[in-house]
C-alpha atoms as a PDB file:
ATOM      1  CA  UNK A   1      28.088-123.427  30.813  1.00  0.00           C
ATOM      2  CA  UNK A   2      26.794-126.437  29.439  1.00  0.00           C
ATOM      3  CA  UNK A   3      26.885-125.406  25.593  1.00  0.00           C
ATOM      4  CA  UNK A   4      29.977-123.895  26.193  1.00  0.00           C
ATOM      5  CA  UNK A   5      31.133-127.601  27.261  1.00  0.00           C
ATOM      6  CA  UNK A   6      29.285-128.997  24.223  1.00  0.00           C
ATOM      7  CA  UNK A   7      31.053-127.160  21.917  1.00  0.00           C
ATOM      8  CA  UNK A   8      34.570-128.312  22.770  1.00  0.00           C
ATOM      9  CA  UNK A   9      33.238-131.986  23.897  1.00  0.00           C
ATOM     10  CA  UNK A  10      31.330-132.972  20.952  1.00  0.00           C
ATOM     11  CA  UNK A  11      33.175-131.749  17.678  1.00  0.00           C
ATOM     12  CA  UNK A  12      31.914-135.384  15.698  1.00  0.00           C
ATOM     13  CA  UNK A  13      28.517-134.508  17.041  1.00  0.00           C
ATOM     14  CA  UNK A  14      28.348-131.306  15.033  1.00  0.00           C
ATOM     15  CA  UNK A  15      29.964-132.424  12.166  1.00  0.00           C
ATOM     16  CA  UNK A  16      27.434-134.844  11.589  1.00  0.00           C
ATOM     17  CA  UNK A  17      24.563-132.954  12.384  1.00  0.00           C
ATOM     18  CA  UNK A  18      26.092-130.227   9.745  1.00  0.00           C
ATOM     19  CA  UNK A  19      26.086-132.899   7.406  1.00  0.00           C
ATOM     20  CA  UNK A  20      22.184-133.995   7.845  1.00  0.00           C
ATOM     21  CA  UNK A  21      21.429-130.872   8.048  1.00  0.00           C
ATOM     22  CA  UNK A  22      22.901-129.834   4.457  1.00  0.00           C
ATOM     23  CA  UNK A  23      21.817-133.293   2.671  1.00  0.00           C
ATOM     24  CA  UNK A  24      18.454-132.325   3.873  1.00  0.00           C
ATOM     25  CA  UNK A  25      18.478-128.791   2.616  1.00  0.00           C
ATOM     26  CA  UNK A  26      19.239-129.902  -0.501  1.00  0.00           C
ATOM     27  CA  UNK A  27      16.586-132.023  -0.482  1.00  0.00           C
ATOM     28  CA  UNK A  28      14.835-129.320   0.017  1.00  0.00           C
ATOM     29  CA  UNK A  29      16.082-127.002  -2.835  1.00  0.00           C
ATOM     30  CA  UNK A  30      15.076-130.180  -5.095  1.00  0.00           C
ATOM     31  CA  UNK A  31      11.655-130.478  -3.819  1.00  0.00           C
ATOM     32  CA  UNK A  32      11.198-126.819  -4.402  1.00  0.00           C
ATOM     33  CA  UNK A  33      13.070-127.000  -8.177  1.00  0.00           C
ATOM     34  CA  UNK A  34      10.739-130.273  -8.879  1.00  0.00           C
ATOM     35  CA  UNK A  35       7.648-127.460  -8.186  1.00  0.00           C
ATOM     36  CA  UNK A  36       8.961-124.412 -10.376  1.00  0.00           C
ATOM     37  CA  UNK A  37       6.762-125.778 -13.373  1.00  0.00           C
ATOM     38  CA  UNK A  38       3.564-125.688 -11.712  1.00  0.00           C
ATOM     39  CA  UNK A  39       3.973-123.253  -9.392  1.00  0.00           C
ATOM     40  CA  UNK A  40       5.422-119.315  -9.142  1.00  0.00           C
ATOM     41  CA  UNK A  41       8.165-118.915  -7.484  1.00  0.00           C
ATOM     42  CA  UNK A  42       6.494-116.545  -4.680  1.00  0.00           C
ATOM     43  CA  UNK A  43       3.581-119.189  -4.077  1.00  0.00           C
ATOM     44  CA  UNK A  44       7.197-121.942  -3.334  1.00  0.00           C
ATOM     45  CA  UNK A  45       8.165-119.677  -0.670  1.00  0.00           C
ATOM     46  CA  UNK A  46       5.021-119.655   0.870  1.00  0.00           C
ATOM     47  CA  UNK A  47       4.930-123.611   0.368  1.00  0.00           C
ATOM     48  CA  UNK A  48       8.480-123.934   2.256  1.00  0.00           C
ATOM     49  CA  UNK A  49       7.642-121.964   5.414  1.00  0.00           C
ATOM     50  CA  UNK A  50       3.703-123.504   5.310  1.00  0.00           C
ATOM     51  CA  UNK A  51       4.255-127.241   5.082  1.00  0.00           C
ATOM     52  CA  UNK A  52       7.261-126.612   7.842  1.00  0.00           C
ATOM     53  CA  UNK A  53       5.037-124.893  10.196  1.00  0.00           C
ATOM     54  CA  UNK A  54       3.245-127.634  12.240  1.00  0.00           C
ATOM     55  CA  UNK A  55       6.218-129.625  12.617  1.00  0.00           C
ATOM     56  CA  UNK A  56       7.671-126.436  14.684  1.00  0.00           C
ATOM     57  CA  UNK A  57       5.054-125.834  16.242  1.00  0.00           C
ATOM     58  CA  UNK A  58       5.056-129.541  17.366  1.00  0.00           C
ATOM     59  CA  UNK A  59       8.943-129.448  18.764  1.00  0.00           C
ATOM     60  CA  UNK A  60       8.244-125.970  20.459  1.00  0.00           C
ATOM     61  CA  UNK A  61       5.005-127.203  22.410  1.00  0.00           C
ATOM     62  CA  UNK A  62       7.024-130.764  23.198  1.00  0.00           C
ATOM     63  CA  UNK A  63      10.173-128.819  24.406  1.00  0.00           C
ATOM     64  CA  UNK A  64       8.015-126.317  26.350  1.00  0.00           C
ATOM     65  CA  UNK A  65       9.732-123.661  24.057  1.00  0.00           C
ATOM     66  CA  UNK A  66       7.019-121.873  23.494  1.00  0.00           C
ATOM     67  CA  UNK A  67       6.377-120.045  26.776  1.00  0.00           C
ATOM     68  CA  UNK A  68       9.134-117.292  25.861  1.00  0.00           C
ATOM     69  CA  UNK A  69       7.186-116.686  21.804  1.00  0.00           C
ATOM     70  CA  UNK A  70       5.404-113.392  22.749  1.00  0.00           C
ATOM     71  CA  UNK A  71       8.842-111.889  24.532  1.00  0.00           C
ATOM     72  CA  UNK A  72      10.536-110.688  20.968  1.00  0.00           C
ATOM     73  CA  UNK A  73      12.102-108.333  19.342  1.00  0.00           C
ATOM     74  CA  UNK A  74       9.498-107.642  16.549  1.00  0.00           C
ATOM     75  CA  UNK A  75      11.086-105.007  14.366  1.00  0.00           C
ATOM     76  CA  UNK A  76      14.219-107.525  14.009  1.00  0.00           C
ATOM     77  CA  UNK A  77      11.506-110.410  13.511  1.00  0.00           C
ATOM     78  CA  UNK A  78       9.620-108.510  10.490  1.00  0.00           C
ATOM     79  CA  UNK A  79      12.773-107.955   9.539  1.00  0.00           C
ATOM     80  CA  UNK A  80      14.484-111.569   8.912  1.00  0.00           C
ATOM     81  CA  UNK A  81      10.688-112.186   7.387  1.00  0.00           C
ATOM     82  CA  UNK A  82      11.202-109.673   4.288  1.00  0.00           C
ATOM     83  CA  UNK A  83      14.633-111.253   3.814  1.00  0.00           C
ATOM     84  CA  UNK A  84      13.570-114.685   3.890  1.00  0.00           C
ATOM     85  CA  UNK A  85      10.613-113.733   1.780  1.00  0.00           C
ATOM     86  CA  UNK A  86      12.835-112.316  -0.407  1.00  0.00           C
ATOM     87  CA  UNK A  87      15.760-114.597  -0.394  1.00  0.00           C
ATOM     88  CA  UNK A  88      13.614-117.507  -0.909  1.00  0.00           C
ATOM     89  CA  UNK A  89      11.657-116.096  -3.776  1.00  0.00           C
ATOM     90  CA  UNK A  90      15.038-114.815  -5.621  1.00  0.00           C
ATOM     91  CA  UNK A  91      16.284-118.456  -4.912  1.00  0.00           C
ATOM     92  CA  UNK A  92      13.603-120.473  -6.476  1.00  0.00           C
ATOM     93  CA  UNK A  93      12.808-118.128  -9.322  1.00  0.00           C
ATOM     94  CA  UNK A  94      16.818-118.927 -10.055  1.00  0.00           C
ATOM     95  CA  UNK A  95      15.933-122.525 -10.257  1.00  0.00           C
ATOM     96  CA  UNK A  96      13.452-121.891 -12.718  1.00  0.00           C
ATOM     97  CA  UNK A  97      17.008-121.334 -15.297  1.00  0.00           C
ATOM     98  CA  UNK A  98      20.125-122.618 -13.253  1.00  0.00           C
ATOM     99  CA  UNK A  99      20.425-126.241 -11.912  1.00  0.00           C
ATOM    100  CA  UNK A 100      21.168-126.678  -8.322  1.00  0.00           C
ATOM    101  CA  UNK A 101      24.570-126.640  -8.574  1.00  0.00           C
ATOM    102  CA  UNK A 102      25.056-123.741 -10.576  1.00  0.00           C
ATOM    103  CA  UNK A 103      22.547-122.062  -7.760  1.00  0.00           C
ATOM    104  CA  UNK A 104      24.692-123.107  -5.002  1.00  0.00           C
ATOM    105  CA  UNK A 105      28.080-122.197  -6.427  1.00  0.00           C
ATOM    106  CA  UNK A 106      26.965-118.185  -6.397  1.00  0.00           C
ATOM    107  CA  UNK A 107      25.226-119.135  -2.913  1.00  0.00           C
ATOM    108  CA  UNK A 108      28.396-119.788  -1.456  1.00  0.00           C
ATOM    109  CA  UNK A 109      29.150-116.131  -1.520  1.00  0.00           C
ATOM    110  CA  UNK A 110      27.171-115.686   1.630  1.00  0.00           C
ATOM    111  CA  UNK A 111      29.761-116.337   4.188  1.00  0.00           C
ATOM    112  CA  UNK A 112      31.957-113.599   2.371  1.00  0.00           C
ATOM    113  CA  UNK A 113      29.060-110.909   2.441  1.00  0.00           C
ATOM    114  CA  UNK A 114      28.471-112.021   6.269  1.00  0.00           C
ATOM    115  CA  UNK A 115      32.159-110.884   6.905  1.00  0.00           C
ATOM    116  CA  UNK A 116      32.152-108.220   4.855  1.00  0.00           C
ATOM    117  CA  UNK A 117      29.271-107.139   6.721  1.00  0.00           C
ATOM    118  CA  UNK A 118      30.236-107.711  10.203  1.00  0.00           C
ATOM    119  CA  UNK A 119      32.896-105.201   9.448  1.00  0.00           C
ATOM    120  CA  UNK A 120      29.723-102.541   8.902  1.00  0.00           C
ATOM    121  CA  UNK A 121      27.311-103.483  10.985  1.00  0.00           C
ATOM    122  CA  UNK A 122      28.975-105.686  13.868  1.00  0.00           C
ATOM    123  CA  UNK A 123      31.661-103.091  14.473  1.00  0.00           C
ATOM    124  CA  UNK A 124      34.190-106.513  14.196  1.00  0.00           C
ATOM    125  CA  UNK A 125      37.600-106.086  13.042  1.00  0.00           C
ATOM    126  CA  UNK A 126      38.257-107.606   9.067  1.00  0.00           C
ATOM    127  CA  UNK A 127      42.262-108.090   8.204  1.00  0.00           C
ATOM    128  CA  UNK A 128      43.257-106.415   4.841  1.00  0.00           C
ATOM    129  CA  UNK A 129      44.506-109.855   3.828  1.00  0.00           C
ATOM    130  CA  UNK A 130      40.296-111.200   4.750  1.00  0.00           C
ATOM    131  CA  UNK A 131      39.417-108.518   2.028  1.00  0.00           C
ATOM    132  CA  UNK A 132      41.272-109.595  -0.320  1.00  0.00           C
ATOM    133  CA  UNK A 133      39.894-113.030  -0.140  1.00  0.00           C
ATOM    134  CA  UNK A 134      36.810-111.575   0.032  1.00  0.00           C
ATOM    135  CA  UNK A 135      37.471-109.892  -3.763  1.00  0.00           C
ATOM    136  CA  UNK A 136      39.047-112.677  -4.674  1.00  0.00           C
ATOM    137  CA  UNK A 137      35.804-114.464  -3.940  1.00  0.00           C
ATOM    138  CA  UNK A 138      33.058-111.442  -5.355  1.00  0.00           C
ATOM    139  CA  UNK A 139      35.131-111.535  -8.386  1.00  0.00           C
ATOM    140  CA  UNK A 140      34.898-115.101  -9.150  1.00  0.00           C
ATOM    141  CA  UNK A 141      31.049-114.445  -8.484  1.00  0.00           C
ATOM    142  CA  UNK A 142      31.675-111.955 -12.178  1.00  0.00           C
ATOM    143  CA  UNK A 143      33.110-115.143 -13.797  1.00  0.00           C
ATOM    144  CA  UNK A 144      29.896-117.268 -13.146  1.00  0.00           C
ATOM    145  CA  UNK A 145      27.269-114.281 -14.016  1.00  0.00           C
ATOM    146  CA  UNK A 146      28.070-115.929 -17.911  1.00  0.00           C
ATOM    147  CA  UNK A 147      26.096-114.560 -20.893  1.00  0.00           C
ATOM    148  CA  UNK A 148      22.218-116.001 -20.848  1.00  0.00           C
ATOM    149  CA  UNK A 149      21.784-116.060 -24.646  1.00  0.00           C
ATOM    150  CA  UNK A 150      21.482-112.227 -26.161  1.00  0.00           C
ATOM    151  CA  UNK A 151      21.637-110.694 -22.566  1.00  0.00           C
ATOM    152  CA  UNK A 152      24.651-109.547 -21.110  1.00  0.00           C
ATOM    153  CA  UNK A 153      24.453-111.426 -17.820  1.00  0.00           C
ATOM    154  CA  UNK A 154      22.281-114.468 -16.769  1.00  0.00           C
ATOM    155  CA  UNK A 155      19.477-113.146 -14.568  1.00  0.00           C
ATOM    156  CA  UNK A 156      19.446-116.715 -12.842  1.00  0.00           C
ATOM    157  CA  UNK A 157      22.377-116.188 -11.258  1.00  0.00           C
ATOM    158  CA  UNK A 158      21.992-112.884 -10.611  1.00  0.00           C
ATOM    159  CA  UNK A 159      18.608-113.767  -8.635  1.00  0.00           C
ATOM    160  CA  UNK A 160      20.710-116.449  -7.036  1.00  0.00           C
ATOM    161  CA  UNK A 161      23.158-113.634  -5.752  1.00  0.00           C
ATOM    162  CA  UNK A 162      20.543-111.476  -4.860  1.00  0.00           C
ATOM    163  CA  UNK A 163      19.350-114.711  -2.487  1.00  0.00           C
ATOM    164  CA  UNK A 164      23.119-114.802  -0.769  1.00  0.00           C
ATOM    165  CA  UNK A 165      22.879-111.237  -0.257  1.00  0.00           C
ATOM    166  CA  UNK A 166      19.415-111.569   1.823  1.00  0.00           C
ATOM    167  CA  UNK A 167      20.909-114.296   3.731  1.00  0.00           C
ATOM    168  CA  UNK A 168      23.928-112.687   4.877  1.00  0.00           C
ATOM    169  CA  UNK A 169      22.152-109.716   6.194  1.00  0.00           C
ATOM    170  CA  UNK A 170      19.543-111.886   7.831  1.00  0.00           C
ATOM    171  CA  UNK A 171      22.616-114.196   9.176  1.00  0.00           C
ATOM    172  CA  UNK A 172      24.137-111.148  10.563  1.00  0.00           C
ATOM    173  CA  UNK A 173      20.488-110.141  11.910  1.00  0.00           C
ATOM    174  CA  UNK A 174      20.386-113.431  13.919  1.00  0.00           C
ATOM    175  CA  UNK A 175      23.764-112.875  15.093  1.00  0.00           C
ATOM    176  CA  UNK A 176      22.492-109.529  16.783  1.00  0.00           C
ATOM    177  CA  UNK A 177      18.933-111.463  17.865  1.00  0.00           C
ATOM    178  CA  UNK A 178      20.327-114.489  19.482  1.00  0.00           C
ATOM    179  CA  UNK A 179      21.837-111.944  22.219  1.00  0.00           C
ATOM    180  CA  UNK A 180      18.273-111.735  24.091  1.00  0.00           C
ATOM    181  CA  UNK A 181      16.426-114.548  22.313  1.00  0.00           C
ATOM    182  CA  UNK A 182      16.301-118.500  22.040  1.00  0.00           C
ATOM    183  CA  UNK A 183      16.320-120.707  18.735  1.00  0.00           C
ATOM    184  CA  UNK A 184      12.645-121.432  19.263  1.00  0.00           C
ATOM    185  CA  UNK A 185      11.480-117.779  18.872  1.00  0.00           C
ATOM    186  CA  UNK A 186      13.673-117.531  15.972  1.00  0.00           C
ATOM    187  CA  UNK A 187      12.515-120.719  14.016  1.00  0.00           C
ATOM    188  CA  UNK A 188       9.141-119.942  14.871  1.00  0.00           C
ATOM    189  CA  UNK A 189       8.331-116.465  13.704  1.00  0.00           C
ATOM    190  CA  UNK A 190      10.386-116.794  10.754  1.00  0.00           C
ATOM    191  CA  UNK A 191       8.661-119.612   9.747  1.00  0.00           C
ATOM    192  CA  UNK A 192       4.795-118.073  10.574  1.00  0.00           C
ATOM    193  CA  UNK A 193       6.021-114.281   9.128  1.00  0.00           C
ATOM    194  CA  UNK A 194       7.275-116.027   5.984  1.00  0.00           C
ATOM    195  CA  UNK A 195       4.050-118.318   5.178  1.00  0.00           C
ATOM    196  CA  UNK A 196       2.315-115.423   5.531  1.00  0.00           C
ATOM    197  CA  UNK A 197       3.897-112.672   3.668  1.00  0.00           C
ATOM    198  CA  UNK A 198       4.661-114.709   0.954  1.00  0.00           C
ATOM    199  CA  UNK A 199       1.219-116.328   1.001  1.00  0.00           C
ATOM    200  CA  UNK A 200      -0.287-112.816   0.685  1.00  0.00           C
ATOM    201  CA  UNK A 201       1.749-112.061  -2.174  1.00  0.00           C
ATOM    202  CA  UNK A 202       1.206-114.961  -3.971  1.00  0.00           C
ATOM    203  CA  UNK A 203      -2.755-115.428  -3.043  1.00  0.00           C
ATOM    204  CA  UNK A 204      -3.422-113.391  -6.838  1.00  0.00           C
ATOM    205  CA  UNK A 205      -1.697-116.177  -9.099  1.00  0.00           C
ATOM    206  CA  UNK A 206      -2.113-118.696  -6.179  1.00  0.00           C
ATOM    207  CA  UNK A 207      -2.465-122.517  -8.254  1.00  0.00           C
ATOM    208  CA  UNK A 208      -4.708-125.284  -6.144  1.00  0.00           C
ATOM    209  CA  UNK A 209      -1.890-128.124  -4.624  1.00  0.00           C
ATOM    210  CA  UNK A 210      -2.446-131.171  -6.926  1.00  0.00           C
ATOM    211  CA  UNK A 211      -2.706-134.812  -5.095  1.00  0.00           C
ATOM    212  CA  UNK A 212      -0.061-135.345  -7.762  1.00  0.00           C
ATOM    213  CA  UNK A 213       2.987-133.790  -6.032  1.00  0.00           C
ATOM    214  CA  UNK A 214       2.129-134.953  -2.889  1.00  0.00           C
ATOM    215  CA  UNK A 215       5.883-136.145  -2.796  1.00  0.00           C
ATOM    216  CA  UNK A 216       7.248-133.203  -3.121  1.00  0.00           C
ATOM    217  CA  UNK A 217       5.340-131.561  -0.420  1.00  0.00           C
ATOM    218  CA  UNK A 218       6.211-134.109   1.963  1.00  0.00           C
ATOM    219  CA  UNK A 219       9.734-133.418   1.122  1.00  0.00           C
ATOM    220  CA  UNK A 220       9.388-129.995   1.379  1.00  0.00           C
ATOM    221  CA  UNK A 221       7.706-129.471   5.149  1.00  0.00           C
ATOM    222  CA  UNK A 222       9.949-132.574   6.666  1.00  0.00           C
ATOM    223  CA  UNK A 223      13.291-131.435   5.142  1.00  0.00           C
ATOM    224  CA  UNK A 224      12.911-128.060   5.852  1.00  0.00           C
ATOM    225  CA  UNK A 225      11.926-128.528   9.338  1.00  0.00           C
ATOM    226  CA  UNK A 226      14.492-131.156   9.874  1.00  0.00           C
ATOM    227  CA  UNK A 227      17.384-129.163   8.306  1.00  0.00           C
ATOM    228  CA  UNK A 228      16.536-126.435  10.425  1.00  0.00           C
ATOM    229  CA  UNK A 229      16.865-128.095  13.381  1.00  0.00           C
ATOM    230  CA  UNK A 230      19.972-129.950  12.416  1.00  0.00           C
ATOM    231  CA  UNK A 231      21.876-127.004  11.649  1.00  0.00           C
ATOM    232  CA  UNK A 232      20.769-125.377  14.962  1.00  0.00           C
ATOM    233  CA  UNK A 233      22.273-128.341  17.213  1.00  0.00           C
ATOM    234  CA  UNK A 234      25.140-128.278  14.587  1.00  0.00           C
ATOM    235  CA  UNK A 235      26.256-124.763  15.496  1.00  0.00           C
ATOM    236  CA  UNK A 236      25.328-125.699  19.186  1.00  0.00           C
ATOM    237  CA  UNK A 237      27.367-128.590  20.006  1.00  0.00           C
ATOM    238  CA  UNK A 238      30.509-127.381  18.084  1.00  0.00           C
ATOM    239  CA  UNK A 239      32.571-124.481  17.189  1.00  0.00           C
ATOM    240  CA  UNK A 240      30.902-122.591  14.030  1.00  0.00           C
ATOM    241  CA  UNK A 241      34.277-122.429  12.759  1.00  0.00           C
ATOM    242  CA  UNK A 242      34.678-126.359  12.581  1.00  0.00           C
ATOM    243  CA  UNK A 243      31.182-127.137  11.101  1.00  0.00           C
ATOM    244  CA  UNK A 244      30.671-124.466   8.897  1.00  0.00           C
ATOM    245  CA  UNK A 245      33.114-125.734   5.687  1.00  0.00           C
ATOM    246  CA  UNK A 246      30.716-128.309   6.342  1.00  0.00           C
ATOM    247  CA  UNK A 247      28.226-126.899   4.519  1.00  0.00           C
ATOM    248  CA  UNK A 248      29.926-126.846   0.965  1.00  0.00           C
ATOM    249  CA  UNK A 249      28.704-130.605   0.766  1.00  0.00           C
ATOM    250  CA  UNK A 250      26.172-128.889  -0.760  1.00  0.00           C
ATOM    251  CA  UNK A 251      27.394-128.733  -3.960  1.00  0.00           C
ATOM    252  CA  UNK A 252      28.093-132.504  -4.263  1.00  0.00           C
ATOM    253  CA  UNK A 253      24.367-132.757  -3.045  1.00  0.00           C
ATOM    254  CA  UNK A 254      23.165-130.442  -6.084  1.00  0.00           C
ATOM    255  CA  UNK A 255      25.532-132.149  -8.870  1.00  0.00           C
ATOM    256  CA  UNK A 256      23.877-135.263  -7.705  1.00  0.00           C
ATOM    257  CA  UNK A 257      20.310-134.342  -7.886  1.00  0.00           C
ATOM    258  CA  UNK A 258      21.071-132.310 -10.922  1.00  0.00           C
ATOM    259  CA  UNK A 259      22.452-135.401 -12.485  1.00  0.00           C
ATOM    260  CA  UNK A 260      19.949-137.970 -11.612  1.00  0.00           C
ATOM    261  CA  UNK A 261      16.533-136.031 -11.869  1.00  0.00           C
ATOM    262  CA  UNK A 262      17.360-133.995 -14.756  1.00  0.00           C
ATOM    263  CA  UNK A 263      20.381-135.392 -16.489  1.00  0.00           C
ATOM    264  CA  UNK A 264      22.192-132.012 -15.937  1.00  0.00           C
ATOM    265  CA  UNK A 265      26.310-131.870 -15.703  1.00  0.00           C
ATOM    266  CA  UNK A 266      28.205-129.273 -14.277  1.00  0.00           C
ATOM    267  CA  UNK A 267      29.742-126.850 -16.548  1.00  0.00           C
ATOM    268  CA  UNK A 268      33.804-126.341 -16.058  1.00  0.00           C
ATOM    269  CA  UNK A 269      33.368-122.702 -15.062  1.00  0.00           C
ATOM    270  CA  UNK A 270      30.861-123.584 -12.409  1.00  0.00           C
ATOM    271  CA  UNK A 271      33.071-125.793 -11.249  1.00  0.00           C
ATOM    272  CA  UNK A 272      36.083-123.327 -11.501  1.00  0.00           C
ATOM    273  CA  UNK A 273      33.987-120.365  -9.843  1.00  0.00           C
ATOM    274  CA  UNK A 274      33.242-122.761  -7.169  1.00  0.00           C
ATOM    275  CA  UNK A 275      36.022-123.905  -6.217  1.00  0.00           C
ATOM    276  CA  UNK A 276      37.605-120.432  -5.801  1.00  0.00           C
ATOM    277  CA  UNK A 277      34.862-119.053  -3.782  1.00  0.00           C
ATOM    278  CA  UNK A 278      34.865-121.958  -1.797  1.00  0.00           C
ATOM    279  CA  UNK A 279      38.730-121.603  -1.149  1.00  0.00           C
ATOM    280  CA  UNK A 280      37.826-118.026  -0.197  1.00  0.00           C
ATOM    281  CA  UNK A 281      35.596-118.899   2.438  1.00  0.00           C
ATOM    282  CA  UNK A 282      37.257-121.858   4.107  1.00  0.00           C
ATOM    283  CA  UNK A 283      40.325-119.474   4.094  1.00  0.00           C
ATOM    284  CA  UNK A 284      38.690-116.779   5.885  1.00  0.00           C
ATOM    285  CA  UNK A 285      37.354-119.503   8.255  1.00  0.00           C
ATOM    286  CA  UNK A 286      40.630-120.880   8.871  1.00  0.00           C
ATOM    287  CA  UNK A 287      42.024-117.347   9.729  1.00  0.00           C
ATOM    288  CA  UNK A 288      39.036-116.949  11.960  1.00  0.00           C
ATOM    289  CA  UNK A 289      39.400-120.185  13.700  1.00  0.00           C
ATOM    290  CA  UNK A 290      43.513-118.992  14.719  1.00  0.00           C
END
């Protein structure tokens, strides 16, 4: 009853906590772009979930959260832990060729595939005018996927779709979780499943951590645990359908860091591309919200 209150009481609350939450996450994104040169994109992954880890672990012990760990669902655990494997890997290896802006633009296609996938999975009901926006939006996605010299589509972007794809099925996975379990479990075993599957996959090419990026390690485990918890109180203290448009302050995030720590400006059909997929999904949160 209480988070039900929360959620109509403190609407400013959530807003603001969508807002740290998404300044930090990009952050993040730049931490892990500033590693792409020295590291592969699967050891990164590993990196993301590693230097996050004791921080979680920290907040779960301190909020006695970590009494309910062992009662989980483990097949939908191992589960969100391929995807986020996955998803981060394709992400970061698209960073390698695309600047952050250019990755976020064909990110933003997530909330599309999440409602395109409730439809599916979820059993929930999608208008015929949501599917059009929906096309509207995956066809703008075509626009972006531009040339990458002599190949017929940039395999940046396509890596970066391939990332929005694993997280709307693992969004719609913690949609069917969060029934029977609590953030903590969530955070948690995501977290340890993805340090560990991606550190196994990674332990062949695996490159020692150099004292020289220390910065961007730091950055790395106190963003990502910090965004992660942001976003959780976010979606807890206000409608998801208020905060979420929220989160397309990402892309003035990434045009910033793109400009500043690599002199990179955004191209006009990022720009265009974006915009149309963001108009997509703020429509189809609007109808959602009546």
């Amino acid at each position: 009853m209480s988070a039900a209150v929360s959620n109509v009481d403190n609407p400013l609350r959530g807003i603001l906590c969508m807002l740290v939450a998404v300044a930090l996450f990009a952050a993040m994104d730049a931490a892990m772009k500033s590693l792409t040169p020295y590291y592969s994109a699967m050891q990164i992954a590993c990196l993301r979930g590693a230097l996050a880890w004791p921080l979680v672990v920290v907040w779960l012990v301190s909020s006695g959260r970590h009494k309910t760990l062992l009662k989980t669902r483990w097949r939908l655990h191992m589960l969100r832990a391929v995807l986020g494997v996955v998803m981060l890997w394709a992400f970061v290896f698209s960073l390698q060729t695309l600047a952050l802006a250019e990755a976020y633009s064909i990110f933003f296609t997530a909330p599309l595939l999440i409602t395109a996938m409730s439809a599916f999975w979820l059993k929930e009901y999608v208008a015929p005018r949501h599917w059009i926006a929906i096309a509207i939006g995956l066809v703008s996605v075509l626009f972006m996927l531009k040339p990458d010299g002599d190949k017929l589509i940039s395999f940046g972007a396509l890596m970066a779709l391939l990332a929005a794809f694993c997280y709307a099925v693992s969004a719609v996975t913690v949609r069917i979780l969060g029934r029977t379990e609590g953030t903590g479990n969530m955070v948690f075993w995501l977290m340890t499943l993805l340090s560990l599957g991606a550190g196994i996959l990674a332990w062949p090419d695996w490159q020692p951590l150099t004292s020289e990026l220390w910065l961007s390690f730091v950055l790395l485990g106190v963003t990502g645990f910090g965004g992660q918890i942001a976003i959780t109180q976010a979606f807890k203290v206000a409608p998801a359908a208020l905060v979420a448009p929220f989160e397309y302050t990402a892309l003035l995030w990434g045009i910033g860091f793109d400009i500043v720590l690599w002199q990179l400006y955004p191209a006009f059909s990022m720009l265009a591309g974006a915009a149309v997929i963001m108009l997509s999904g703020l429509y189809l949160l609007w109808q959602h919200r009546r």
